[in-house]
N, C-alpha and C. Protein backbone atom coordinates (compact mmCIF):
# COMPACT_ATOMS: atom_id res chain seq x y z
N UNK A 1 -22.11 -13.45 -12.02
CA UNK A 1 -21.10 -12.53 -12.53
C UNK A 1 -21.18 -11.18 -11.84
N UNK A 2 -22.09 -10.42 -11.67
CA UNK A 2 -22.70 -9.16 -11.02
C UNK A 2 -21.95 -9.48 -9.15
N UNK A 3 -22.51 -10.52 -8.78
CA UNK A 3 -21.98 -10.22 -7.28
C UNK A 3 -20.14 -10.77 -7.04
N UNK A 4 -19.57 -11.61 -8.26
CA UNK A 4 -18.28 -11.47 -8.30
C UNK A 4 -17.38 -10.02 -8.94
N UNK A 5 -18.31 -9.53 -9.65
CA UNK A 5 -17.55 -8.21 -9.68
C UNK A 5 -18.07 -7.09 -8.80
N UNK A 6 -19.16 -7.19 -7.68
CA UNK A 6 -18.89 -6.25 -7.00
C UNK A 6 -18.13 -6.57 -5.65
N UNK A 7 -18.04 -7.80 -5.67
CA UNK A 7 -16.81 -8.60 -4.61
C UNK A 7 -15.52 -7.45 -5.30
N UNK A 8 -15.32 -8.11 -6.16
CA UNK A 8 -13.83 -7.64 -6.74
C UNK A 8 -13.60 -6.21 -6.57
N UNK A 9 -14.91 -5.56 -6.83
CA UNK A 9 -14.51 -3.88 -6.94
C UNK A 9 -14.52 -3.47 -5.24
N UNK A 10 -15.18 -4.15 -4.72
CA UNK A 10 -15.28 -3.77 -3.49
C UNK A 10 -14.21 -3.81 -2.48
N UNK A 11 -12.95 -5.10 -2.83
CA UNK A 11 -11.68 -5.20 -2.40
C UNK A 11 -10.53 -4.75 -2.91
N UNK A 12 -10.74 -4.29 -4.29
CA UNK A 12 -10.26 -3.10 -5.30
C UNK A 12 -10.06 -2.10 -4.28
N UNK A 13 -11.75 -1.28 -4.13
CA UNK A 13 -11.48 -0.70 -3.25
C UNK A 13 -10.75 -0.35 -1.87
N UNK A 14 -10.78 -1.27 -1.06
CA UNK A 14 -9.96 -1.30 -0.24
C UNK A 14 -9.02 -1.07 0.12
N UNK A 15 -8.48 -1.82 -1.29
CA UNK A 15 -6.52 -1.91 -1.59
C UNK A 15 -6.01 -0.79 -1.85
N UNK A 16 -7.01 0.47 -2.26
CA UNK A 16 -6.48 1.70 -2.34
C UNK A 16 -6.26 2.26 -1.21
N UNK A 17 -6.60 2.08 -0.05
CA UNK A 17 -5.95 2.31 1.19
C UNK A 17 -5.30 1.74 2.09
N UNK A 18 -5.81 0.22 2.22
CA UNK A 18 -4.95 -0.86 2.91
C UNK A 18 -4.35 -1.99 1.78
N UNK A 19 -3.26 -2.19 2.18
CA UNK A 19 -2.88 -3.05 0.96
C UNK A 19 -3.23 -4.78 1.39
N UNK A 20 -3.41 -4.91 2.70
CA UNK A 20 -3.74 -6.37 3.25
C UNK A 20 -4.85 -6.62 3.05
N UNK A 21 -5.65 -5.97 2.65
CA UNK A 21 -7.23 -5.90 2.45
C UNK A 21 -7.24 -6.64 1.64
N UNK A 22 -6.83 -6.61 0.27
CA UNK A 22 -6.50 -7.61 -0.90
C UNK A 22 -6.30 -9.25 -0.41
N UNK A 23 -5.38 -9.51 -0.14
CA UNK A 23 -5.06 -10.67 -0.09
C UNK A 23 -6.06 -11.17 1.41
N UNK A 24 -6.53 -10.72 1.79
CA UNK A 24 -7.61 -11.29 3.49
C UNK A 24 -8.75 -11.50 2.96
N UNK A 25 -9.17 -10.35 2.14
CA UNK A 25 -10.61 -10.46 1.78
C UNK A 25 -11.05 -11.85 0.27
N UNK A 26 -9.67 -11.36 -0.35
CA UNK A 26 -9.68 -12.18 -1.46
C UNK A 26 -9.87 -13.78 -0.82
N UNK A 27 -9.09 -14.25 -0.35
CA UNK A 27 -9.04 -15.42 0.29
C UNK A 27 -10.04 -15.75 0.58
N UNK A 28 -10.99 -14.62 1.50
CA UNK A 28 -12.29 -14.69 2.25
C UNK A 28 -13.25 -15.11 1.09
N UNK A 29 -13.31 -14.41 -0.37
CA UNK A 29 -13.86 -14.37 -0.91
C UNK A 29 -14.23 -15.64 -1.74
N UNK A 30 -12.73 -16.45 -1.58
CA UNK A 30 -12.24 -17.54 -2.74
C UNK A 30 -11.96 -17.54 -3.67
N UNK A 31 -10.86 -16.14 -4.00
CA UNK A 31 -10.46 -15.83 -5.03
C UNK A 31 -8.97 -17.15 -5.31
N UNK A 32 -8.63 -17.17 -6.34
CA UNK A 32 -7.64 -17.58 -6.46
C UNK A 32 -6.13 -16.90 -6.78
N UNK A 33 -4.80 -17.46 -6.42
CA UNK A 33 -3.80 -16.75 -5.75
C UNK A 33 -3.66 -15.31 -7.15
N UNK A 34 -3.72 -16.13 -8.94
CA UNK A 34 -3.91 -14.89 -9.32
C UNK A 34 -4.76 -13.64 -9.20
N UNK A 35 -5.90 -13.62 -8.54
CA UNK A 35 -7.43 -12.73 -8.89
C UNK A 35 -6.78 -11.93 -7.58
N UNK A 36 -6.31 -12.59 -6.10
CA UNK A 36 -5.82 -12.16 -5.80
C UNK A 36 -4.63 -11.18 -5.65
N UNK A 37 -3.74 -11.81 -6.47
CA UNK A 37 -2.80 -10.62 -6.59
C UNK A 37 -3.29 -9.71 -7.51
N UNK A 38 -4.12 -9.80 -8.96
CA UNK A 38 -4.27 -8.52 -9.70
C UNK A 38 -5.40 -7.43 -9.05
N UNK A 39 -6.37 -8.12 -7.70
CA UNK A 39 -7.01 -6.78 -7.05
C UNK A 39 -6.19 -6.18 -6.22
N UNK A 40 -5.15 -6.92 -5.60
CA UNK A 40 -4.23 -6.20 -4.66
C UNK A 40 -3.28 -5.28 -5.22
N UNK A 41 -2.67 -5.50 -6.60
CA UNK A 41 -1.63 -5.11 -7.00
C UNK A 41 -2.13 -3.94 -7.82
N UNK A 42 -3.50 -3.87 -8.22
CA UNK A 42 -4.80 -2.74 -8.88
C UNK A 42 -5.05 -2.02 -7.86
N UNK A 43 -5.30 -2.25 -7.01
CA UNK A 43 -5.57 -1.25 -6.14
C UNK A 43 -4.98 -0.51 -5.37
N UNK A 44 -3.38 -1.02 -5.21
CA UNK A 44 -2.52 0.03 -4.99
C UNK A 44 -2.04 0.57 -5.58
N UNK A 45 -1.72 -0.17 -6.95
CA UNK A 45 -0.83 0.52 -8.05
C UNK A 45 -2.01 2.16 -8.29
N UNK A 46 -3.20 1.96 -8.17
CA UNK A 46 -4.07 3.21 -8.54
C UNK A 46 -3.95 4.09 -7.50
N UNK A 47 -3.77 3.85 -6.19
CA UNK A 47 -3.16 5.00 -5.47
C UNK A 47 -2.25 5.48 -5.63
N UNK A 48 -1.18 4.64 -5.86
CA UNK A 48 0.14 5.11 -6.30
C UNK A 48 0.53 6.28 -7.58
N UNK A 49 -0.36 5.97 -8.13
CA UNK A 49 -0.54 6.43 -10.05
C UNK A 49 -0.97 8.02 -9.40
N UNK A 50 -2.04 7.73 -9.06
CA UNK A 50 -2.98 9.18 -8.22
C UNK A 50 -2.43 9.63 -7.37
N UNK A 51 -1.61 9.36 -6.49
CA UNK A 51 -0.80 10.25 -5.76
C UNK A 51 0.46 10.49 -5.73
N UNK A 52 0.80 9.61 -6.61
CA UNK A 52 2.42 10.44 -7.64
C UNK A 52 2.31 11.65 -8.43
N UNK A 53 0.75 11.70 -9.41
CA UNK A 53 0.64 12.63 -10.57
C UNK A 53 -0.06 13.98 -9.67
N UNK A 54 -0.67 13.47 -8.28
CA UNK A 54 -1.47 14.42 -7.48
C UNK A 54 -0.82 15.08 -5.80
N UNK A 55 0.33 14.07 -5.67
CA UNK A 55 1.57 14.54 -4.68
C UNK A 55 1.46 16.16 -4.41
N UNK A 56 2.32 16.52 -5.31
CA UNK A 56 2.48 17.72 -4.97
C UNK A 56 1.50 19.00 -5.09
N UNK A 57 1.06 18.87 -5.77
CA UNK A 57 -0.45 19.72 -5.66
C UNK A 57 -1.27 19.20 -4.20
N UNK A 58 -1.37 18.15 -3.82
CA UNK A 58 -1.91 17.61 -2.51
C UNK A 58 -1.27 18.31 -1.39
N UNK A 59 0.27 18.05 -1.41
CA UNK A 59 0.96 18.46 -0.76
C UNK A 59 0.96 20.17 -0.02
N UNK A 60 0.93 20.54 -1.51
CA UNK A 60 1.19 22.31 -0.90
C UNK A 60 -0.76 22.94 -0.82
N UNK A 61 -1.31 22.13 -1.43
CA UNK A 61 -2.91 22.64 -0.73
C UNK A 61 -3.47 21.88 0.25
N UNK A 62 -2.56 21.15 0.89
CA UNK A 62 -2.99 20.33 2.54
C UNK A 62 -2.75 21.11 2.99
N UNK A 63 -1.25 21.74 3.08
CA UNK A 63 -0.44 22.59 3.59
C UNK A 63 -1.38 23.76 3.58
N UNK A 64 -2.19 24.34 2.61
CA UNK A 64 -2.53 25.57 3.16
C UNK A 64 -4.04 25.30 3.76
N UNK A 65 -4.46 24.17 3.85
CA UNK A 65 -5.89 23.91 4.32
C UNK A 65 -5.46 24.04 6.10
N UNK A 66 -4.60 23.24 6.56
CA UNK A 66 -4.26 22.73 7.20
C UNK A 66 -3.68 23.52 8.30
N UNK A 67 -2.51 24.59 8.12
CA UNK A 67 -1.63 25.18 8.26
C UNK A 67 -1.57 25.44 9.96
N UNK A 68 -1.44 24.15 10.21
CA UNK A 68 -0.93 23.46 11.65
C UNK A 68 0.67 23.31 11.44
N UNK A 69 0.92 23.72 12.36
CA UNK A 69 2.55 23.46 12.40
C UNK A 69 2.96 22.43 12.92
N UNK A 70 3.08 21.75 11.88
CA UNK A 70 3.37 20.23 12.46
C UNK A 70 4.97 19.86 13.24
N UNK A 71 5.18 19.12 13.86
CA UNK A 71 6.21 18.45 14.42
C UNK A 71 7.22 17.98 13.05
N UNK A 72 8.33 18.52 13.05
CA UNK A 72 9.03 18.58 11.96
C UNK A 72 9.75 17.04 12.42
N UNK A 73 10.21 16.72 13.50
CA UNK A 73 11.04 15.73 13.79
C UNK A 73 10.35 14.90 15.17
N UNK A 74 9.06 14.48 14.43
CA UNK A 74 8.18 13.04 15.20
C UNK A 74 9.19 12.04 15.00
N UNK A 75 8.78 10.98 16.06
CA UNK A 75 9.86 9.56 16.02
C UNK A 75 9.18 9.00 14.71
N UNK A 76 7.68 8.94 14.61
CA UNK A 76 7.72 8.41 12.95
C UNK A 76 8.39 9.27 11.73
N UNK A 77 8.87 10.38 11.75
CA UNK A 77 9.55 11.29 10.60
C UNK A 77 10.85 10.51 10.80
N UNK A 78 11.62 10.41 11.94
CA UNK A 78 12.79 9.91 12.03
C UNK A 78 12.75 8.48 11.42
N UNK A 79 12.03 8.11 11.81
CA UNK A 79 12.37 6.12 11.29
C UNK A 79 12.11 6.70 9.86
N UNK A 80 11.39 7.10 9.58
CA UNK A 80 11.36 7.34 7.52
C UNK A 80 12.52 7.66 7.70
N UNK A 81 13.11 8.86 7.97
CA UNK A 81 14.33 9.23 7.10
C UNK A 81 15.53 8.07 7.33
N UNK A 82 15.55 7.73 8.07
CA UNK A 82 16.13 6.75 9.08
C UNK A 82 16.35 5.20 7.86
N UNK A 83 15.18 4.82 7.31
CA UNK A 83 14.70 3.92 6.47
C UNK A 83 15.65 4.55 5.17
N UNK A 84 14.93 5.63 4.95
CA UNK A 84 15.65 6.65 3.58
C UNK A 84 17.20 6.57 3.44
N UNK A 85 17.73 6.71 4.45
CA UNK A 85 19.44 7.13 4.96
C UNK A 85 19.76 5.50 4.25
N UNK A 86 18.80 5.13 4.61
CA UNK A 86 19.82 3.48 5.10
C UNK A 86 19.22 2.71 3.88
N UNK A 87 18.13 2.79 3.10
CA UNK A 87 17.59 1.70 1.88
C UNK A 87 17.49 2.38 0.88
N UNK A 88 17.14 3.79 0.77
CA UNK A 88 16.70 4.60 -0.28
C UNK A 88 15.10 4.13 -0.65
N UNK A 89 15.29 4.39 -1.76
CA UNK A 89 13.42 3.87 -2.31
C UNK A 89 13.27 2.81 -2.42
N UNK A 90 13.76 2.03 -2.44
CA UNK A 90 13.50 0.71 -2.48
C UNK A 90 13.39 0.23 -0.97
N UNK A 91 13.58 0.70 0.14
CA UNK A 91 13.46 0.49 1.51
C UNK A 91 11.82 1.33 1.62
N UNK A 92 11.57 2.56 0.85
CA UNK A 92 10.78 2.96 1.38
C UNK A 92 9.33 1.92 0.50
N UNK A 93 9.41 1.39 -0.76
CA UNK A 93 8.74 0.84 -1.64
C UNK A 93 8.72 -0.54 -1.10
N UNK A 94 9.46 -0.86 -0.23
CA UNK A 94 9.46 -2.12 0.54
C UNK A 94 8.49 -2.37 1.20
N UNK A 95 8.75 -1.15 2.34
CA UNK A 95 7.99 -1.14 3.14
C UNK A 95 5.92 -1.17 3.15
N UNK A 96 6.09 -0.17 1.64
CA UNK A 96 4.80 0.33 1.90
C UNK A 96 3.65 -0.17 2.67
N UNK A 97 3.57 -1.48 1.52
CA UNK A 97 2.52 -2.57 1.38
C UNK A 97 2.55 -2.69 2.82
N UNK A 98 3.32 -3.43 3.45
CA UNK A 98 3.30 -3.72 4.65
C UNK A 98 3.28 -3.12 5.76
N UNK A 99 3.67 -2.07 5.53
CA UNK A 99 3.86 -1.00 7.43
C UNK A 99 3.34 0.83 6.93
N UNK A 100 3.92 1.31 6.09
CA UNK A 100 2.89 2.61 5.25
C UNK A 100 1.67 2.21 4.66
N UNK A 101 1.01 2.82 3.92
CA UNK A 101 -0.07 3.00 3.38
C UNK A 101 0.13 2.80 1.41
N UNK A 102 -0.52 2.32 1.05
CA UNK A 102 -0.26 3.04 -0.40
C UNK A 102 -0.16 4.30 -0.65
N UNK A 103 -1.28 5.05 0.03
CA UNK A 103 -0.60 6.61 -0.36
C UNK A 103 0.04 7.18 0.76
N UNK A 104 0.36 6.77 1.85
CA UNK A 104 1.80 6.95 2.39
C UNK A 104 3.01 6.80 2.03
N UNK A 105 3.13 5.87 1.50
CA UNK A 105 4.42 5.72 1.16
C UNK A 105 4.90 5.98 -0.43
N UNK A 106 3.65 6.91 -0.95
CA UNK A 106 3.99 7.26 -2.17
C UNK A 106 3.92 8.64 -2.10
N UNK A 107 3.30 9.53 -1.16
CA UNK A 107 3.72 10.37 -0.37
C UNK A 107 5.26 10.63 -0.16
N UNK A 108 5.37 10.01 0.63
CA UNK A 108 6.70 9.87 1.33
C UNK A 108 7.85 9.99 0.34
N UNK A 109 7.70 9.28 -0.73
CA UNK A 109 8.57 9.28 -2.12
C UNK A 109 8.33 10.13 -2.69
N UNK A 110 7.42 11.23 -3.30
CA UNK A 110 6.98 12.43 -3.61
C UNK A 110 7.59 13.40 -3.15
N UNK A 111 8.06 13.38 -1.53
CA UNK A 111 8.21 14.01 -0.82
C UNK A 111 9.63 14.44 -0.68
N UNK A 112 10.25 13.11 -0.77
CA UNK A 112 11.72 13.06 -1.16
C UNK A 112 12.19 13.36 -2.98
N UNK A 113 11.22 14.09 -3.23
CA UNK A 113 11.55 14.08 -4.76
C UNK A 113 11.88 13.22 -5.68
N UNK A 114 11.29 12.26 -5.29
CA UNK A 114 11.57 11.01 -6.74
C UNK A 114 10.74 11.13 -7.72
N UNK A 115 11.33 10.86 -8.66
CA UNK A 115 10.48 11.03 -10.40
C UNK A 115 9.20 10.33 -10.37
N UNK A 116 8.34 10.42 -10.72
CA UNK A 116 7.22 9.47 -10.84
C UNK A 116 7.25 8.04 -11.80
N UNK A 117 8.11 8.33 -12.71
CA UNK A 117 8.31 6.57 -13.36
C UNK A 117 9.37 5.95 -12.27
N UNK A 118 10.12 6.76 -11.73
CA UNK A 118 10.46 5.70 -10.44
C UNK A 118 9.79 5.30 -9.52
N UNK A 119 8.92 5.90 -9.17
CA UNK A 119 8.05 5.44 -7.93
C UNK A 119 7.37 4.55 -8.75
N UNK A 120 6.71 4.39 -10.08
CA UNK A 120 5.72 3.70 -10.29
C UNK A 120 6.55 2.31 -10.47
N UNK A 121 7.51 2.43 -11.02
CA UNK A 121 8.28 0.75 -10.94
C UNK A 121 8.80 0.17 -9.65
N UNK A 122 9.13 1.19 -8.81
CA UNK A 122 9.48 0.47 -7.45
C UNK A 122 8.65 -0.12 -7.05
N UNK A 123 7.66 0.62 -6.74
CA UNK A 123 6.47 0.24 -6.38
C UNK A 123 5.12 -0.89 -6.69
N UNK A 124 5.77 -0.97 -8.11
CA UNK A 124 4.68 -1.82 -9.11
C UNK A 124 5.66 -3.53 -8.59
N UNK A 125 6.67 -3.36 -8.38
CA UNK A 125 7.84 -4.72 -8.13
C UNK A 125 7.36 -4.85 -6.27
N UNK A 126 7.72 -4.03 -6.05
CA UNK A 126 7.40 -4.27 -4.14
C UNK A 126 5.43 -4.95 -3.85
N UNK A 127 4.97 -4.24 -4.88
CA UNK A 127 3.03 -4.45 -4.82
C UNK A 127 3.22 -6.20 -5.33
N UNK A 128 3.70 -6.42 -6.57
CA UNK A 128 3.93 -7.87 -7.01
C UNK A 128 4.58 -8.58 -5.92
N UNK A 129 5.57 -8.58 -5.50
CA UNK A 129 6.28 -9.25 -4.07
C UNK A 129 5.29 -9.77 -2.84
N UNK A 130 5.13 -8.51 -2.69
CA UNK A 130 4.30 -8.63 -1.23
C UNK A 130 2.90 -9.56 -1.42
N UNK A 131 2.14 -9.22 -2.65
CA UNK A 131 1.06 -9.59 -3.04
C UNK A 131 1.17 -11.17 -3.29
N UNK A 132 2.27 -11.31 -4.07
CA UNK A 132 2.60 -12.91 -4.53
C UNK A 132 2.60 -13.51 -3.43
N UNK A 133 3.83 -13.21 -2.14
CA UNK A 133 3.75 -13.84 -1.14
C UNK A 133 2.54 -13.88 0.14
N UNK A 134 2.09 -13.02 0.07
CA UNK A 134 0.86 -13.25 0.71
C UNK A 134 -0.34 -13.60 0.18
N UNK A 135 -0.37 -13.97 -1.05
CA UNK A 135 -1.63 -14.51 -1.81
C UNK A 135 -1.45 -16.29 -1.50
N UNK A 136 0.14 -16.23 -1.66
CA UNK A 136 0.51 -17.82 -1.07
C UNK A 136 0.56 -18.20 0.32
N UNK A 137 0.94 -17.30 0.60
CA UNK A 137 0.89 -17.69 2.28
C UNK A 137 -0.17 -17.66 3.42
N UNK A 138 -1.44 -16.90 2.83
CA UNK A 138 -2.23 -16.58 3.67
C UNK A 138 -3.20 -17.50 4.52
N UNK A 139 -3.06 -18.75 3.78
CA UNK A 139 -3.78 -19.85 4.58
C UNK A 139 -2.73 -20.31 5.67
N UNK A 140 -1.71 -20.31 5.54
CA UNK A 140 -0.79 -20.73 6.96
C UNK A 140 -0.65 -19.50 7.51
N UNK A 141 -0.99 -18.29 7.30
CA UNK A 141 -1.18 -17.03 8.45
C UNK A 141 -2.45 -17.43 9.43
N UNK A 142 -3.59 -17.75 8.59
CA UNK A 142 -4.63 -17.52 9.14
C UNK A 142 -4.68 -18.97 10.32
N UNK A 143 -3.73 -20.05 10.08
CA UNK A 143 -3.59 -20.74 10.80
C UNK A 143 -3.02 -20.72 12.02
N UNK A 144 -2.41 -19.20 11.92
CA UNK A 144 -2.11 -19.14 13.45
C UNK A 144 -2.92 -18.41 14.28
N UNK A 145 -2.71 -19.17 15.93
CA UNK A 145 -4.17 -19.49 16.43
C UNK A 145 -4.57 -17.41 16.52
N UNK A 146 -3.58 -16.73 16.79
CA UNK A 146 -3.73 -15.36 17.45
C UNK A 146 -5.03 -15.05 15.98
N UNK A 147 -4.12 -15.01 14.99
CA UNK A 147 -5.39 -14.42 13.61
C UNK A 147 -6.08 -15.42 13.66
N UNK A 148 -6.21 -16.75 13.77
CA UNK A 148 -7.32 -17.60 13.36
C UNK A 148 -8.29 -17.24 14.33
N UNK A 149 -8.55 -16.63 15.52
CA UNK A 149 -8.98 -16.22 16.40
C UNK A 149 -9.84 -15.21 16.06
N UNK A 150 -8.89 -13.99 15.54
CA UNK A 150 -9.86 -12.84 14.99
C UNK A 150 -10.56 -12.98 13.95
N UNK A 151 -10.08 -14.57 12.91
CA UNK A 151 -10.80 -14.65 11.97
C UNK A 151 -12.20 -14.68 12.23
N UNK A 152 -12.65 -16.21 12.73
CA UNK A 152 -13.56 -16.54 12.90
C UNK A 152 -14.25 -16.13 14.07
């Protein structure tokens, strides 16, 4: 029991910064497709929670830690807004899991001023999605030869 829950907390962990971490490690681990999705979908949803309620306070004391003048219009600022223009939050809550960060892309929604019970349901539906389908799919990922390669 002790070394399955520090498995679990340990890919918990993870998921608070990478969201693929969940479903790779889980697999690795021999979790099954649910245990899988509730560490993946726990461990982002807790970034998400924490950097919705901690956004903007993050925001304007990065800003003064920091106070590099950043590139207002990088080609990655453009594809966000770009994403934004064209899906709204649900393009950006799409994405997260897969191409942002958990707290990138809850960032990013912070940023654009969305309410925090919206981010947390977009987000809580896009974390279930992504998680479901890659908790199922991950044995025919790992079957292809490029990742089966880096697997083993």
């Amino acid at each position: 029991m002790n070394e399955y829950l520090i498995t679990f907390l340990g890919i918990y962990f993870l998921c608070l910064f990478k969201f693929i971490a969940g479903p790779l490690l889980g697999y690795a681990a021999g979790f099954g497709l649910w245990e899988i999705v509730a560490v993946t979908v726990s461990g982002m949803m807790t970034s998400v929670v924490l950097f919705s309620f901690l956004g903007e306070w993050f925001k304007k004391n990065w800003t003064l830690i920091t106070r590099k003048k950043a590139k207002k219009f990088s080609k990655k600022n453009r594809s966000i807004v770009r994403i934004w223009h064209k899906f709204g939050i649900w393009g950006i809550a799409f994405l997260t899991p897969v191409i942002l960060t958990p707290i990138g892309g809850t960032v990013v929604l912070t940023s654009f001023g969305i309410g925090k019970k919206k981010i947390l349901i977009t987000m809580l539906i896009s974390s279930l999605f992504w998680a479901i389908l890659f908790g199922l799919s991950i044995e025919k990922l790992l079957e292809i030869p490029f990742l089966k390669k880096m697997w083993t």
